[in-house]
Protein backbone atom coordinates (compact mmCIF):
# COMPACT_ATOMS: atom_id res chain seq x y z
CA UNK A 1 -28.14 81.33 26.03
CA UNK A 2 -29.47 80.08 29.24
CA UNK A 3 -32.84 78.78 27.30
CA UNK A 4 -30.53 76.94 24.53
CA UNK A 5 -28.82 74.71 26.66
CA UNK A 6 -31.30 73.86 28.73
CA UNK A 7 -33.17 72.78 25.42
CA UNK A 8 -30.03 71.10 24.41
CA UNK A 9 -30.10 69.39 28.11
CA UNK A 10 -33.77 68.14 27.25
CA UNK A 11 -32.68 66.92 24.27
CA UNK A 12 -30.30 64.67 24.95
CA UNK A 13 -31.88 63.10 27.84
CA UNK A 14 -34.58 62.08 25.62
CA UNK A 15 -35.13 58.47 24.67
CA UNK A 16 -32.75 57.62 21.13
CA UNK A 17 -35.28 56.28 18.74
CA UNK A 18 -33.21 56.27 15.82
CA UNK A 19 -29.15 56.35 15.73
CA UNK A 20 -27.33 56.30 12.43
CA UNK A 21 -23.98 55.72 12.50
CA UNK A 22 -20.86 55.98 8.80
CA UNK A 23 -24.06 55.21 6.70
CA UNK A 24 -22.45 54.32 3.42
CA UNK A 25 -24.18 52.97 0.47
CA UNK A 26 -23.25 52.16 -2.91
CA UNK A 27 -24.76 50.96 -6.03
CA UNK A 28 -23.15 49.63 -9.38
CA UNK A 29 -24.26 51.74 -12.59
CA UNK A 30 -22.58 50.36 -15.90
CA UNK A 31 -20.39 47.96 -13.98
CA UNK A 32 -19.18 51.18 -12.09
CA UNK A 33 -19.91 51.51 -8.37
CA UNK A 34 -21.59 54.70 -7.64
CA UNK A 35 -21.41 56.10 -3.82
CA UNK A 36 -24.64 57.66 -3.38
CA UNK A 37 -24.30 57.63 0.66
CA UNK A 38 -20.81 58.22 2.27
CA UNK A 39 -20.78 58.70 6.07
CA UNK A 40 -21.76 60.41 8.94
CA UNK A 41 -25.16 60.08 11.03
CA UNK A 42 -27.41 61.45 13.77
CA UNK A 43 -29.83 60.52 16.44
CA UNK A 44 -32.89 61.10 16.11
CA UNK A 45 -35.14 61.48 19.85
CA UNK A 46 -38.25 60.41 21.03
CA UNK A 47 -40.69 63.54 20.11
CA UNK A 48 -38.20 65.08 18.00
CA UNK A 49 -38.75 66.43 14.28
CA UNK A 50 -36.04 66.44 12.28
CA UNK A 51 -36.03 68.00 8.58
CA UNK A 52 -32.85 66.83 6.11
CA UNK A 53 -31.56 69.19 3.74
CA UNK A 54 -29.90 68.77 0.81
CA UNK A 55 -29.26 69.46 -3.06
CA UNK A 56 -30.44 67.02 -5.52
CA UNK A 57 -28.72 64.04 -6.13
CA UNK A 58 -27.30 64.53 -2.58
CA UNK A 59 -28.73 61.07 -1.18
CA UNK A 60 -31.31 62.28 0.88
CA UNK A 61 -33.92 59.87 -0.74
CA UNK A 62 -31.51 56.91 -0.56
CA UNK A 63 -31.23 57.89 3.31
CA UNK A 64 -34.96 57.82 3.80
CA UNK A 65 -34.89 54.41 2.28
CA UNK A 66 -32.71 52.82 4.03
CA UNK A 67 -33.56 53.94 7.12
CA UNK A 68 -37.07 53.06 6.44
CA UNK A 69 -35.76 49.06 5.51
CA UNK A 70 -36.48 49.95 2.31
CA UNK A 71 -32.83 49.17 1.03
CA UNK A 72 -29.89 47.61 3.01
CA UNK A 73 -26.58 49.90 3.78
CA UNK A 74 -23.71 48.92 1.85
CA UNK A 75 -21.72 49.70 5.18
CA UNK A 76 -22.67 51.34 8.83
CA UNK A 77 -25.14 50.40 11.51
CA UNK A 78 -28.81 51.77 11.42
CA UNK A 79 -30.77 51.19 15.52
CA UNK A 80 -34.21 51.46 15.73
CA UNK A 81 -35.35 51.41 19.41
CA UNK A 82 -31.88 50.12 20.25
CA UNK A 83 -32.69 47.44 16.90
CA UNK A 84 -29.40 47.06 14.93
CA UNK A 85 -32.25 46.40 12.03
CA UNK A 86 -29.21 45.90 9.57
CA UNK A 87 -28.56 42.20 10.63
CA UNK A 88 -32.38 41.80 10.05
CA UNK A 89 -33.82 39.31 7.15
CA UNK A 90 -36.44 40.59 5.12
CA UNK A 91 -39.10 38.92 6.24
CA UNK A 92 -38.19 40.62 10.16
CA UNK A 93 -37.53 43.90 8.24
CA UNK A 94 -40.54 43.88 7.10
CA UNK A 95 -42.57 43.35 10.35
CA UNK A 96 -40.69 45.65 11.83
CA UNK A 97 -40.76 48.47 9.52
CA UNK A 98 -44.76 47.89 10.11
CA UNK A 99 -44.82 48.18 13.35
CA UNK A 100 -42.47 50.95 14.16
CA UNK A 101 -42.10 53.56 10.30
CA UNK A 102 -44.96 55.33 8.74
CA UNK A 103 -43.93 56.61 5.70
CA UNK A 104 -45.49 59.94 3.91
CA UNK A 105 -44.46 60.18 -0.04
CA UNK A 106 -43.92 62.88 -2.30
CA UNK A 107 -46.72 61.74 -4.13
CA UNK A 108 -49.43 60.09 -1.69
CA UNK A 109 -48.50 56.26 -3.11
CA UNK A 110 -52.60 55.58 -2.19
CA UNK A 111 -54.36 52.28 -3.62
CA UNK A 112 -56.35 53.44 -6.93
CA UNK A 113 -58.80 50.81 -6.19
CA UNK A 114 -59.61 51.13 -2.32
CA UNK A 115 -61.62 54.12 -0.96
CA UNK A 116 -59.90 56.60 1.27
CA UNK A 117 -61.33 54.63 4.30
CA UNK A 118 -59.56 51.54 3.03
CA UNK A 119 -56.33 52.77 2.51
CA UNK A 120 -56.44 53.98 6.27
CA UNK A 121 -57.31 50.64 7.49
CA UNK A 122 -55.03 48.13 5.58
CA UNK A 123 -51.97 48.82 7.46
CA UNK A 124 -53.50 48.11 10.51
CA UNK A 125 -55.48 45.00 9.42
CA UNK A 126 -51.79 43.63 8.54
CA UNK A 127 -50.55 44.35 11.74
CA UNK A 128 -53.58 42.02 13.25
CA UNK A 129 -55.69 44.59 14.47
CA UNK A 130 -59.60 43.63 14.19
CA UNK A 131 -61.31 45.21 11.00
CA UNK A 132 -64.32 46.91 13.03
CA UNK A 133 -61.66 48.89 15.20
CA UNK A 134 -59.52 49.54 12.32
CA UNK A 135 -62.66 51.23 10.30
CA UNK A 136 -62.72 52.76 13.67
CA UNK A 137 -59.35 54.29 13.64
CA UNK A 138 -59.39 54.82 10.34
CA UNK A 139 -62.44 56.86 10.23
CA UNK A 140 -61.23 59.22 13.55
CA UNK A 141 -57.70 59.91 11.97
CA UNK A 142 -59.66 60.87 8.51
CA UNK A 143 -61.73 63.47 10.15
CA UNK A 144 -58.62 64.99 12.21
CA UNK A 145 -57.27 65.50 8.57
CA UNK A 146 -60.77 66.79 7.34
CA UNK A 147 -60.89 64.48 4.44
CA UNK A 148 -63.55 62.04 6.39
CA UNK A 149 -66.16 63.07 3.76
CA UNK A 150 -64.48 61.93 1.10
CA UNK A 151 -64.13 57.94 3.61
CA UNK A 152 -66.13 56.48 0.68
CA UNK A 153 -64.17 57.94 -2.89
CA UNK A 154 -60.95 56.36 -4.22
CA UNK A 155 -58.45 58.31 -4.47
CA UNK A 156 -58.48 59.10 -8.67
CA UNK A 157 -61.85 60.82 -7.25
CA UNK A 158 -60.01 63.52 -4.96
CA UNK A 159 -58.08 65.93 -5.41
CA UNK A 160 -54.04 66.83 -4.77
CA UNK A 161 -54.55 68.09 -0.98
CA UNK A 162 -56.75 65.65 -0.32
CA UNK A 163 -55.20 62.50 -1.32
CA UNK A 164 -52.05 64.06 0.65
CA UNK A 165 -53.86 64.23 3.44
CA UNK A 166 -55.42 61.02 3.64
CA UNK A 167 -51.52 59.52 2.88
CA UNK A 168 -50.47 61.23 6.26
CA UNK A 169 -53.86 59.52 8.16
CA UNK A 170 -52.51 56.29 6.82
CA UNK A 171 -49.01 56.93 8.18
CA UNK A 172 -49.60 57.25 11.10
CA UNK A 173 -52.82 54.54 11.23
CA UNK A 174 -50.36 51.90 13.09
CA UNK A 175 -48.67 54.57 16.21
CA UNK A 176 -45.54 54.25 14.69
CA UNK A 177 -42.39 55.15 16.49
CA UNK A 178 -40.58 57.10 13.55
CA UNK A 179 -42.53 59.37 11.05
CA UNK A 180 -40.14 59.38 7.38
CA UNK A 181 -41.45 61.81 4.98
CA UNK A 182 -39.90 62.52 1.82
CA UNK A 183 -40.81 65.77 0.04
CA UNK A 184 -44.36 65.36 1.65
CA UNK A 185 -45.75 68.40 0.30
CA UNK A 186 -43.29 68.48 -2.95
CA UNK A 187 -46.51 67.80 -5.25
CA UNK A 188 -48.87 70.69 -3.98
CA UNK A 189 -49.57 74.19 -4.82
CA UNK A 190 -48.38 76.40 -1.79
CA UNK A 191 -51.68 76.96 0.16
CA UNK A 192 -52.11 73.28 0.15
CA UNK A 193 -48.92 72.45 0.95
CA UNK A 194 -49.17 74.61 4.05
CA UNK A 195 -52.41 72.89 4.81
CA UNK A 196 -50.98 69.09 4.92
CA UNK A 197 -47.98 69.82 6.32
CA UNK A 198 -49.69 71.61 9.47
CA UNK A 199 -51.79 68.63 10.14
CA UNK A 200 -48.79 66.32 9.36
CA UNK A 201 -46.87 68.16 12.01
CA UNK A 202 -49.62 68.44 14.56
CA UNK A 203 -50.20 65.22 14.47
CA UNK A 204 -47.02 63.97 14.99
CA UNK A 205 -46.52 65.89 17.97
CA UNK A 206 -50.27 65.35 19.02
CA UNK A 207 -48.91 61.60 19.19
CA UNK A 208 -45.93 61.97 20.50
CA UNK A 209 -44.28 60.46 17.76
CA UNK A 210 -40.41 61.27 16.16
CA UNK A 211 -40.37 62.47 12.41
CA UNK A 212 -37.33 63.27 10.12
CA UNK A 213 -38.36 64.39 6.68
CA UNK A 214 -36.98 65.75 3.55
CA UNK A 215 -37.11 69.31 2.16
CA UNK A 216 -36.05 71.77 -0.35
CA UNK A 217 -38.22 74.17 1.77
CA UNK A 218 -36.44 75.71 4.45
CA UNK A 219 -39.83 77.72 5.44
CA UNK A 220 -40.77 74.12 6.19
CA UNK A 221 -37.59 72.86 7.55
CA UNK A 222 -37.03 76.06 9.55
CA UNK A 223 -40.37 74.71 11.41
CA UNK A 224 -38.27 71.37 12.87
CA UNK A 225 -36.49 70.67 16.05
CA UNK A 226 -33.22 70.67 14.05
CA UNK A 227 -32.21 70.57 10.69
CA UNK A 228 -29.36 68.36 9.46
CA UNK A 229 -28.05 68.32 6.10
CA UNK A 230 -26.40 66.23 3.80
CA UNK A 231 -24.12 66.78 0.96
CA UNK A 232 -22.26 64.70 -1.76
CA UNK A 233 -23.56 61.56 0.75
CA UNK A 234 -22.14 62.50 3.50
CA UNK A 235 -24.62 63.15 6.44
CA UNK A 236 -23.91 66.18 9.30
C-alpha cells in the first residue's frame, strides 16, 4: 500500500502536460445533433503513458482528435502546457500541434511517394530545422526502429510492421511533448504488433515524452501508467 501512494505522490507532483476538462462535442447527422463526446476529463503528466479504453462508437477517436487540434470541442477547455489551445485559430493550432503532438495512426498515414527517410524528415523541415540535420535525425530514429535499411523504399515497397514502424520514427521526429496514438498496432498480425508497440513505448519513455493512446487490447493497455476509459462520451 505503502509503494501505491508513494507512486500516486510522484504522480501528481509531476508537471500537467495535458488537462481536459467537461469535453463535450457534438456533430449534426440528418439535421439531428449527435453527442459523440459528453463530459468528464483527465490530466495527463509529464512522462506518463496513458491508454483509453472504450467500446466502439464510444468517442475515443473523436477524443484523440480533438485533443490533437484536429477538431474543435463543441464545449470544455483542452490545456496543453498550460495552452487553453481551444481559443486558438487554425493557423496557431496548427503550429502548435507541430511543435508539441506526434501522432501514430491505426494505419501508418505515410506519403506513397516519399521514401521512408523522407517521411521522417518532413515534419521537421516544417518546423525550420535544416535539411542535413533532419536526414540526420531522421536516419538515427530509423535505425532505433530497425527499419533504417529500408531509408531509401517508399512505403508501397514495405511491408505492414515496417511501415508501422517507420510511422512511430516520424512521430516522434519533432520531440514532441504529447505522444496520441490511436489503435497503433490495430492493423498488424500479433507478433508484429508486439514488435512496434515495444519500440513505440521505449521510445517514448527513452525521451521522456507523455503518450495517451487508444486500445481494444488490454494486454497493451495493461502495459500503461493508467488506464482511463470512456463510455457513451463520457470520459473517467
Amino acid at each position: 500500500m505503502a509503494g501505491i501512494l508513494n507512486s500516486l505522490s510522484k504522480i501528481e507532483k509531476r508537471e500537467v502536460v495535458l488537462s481536459v476538462r467537461d469535453i463535450k462535442k457534438t456533430f449534426m447527422e440528418g439535421g439531428q445533433p449527435l453527442r459523440v463526446l459528453s463530459g468528464g476529463g483527465f490530466d495527463l503528466h509529464r512522462g506518463e503513458i496513458i491508454a483509453l479504453v472504450g467500446q466502439s462508437g464510444s468517442g475515443k477517436s473523436t477524443l484523440l482528435q480533438c485533443v490533437g487540434l484536429l477538431d474543435k470541442p463543441t464545449s470544455g477547455s483542452i490545456l496543453i502546457c498550460g495552452v487553453p489551445v481551444q481559443k486558438m485559430n487554425d493557423e496557431e493550432r496548427t503550429l502548435f500541434r507541430r511543435q508539441k503532438i506526434g501522432f501514430v495512426y491505426q494505419r501508418h498515414n505515410l506519403l506513397s511517394d516519399f521514401t521512408a527517410l523522407e517521411n521522417v524528415t518532413l515534419p521537421m523541415m516544417a518546423n525550420g530545422v535544416d535539411e542535413d540535420v533532419a536526414n540526420a535525425r531522421a536516419a538515427k530514429l530509423l535505425k532505433s526502429v530497425n527499419v533504417l535499411h529500408r531509408a531509401g523504399h517508399l512505403p508501397g515497397e514495405m511491408s505492414g510492421g515496417e511501415q508501422q514502424r517507420t510511422a512511430v520514427a516520424r512521430a516522434i521526429a519533432n520531440n514532441p511533448e504529447i505522444v496520441l496514438a490511436d489503435e497503433p498496432t490495430g492493423n498488424l498480425d500479433p507478433e508484429h504488433a508486439t514488435v512496434v508497440f515495444d519500440m513505440l513505448l521505449e521510445l517514448v519513455r527513452k525521451n521522456k515524452m507523455s503518450m495517451l493512446f487508444v486500445t481494444h487490447d488490454m494486454g497493451l493497455a495493461n502495459r500503461a501508467d493508467r488506464v482511463i476509459t470512456i463510455k457513451k462520451g463520457i470520459v473517467k
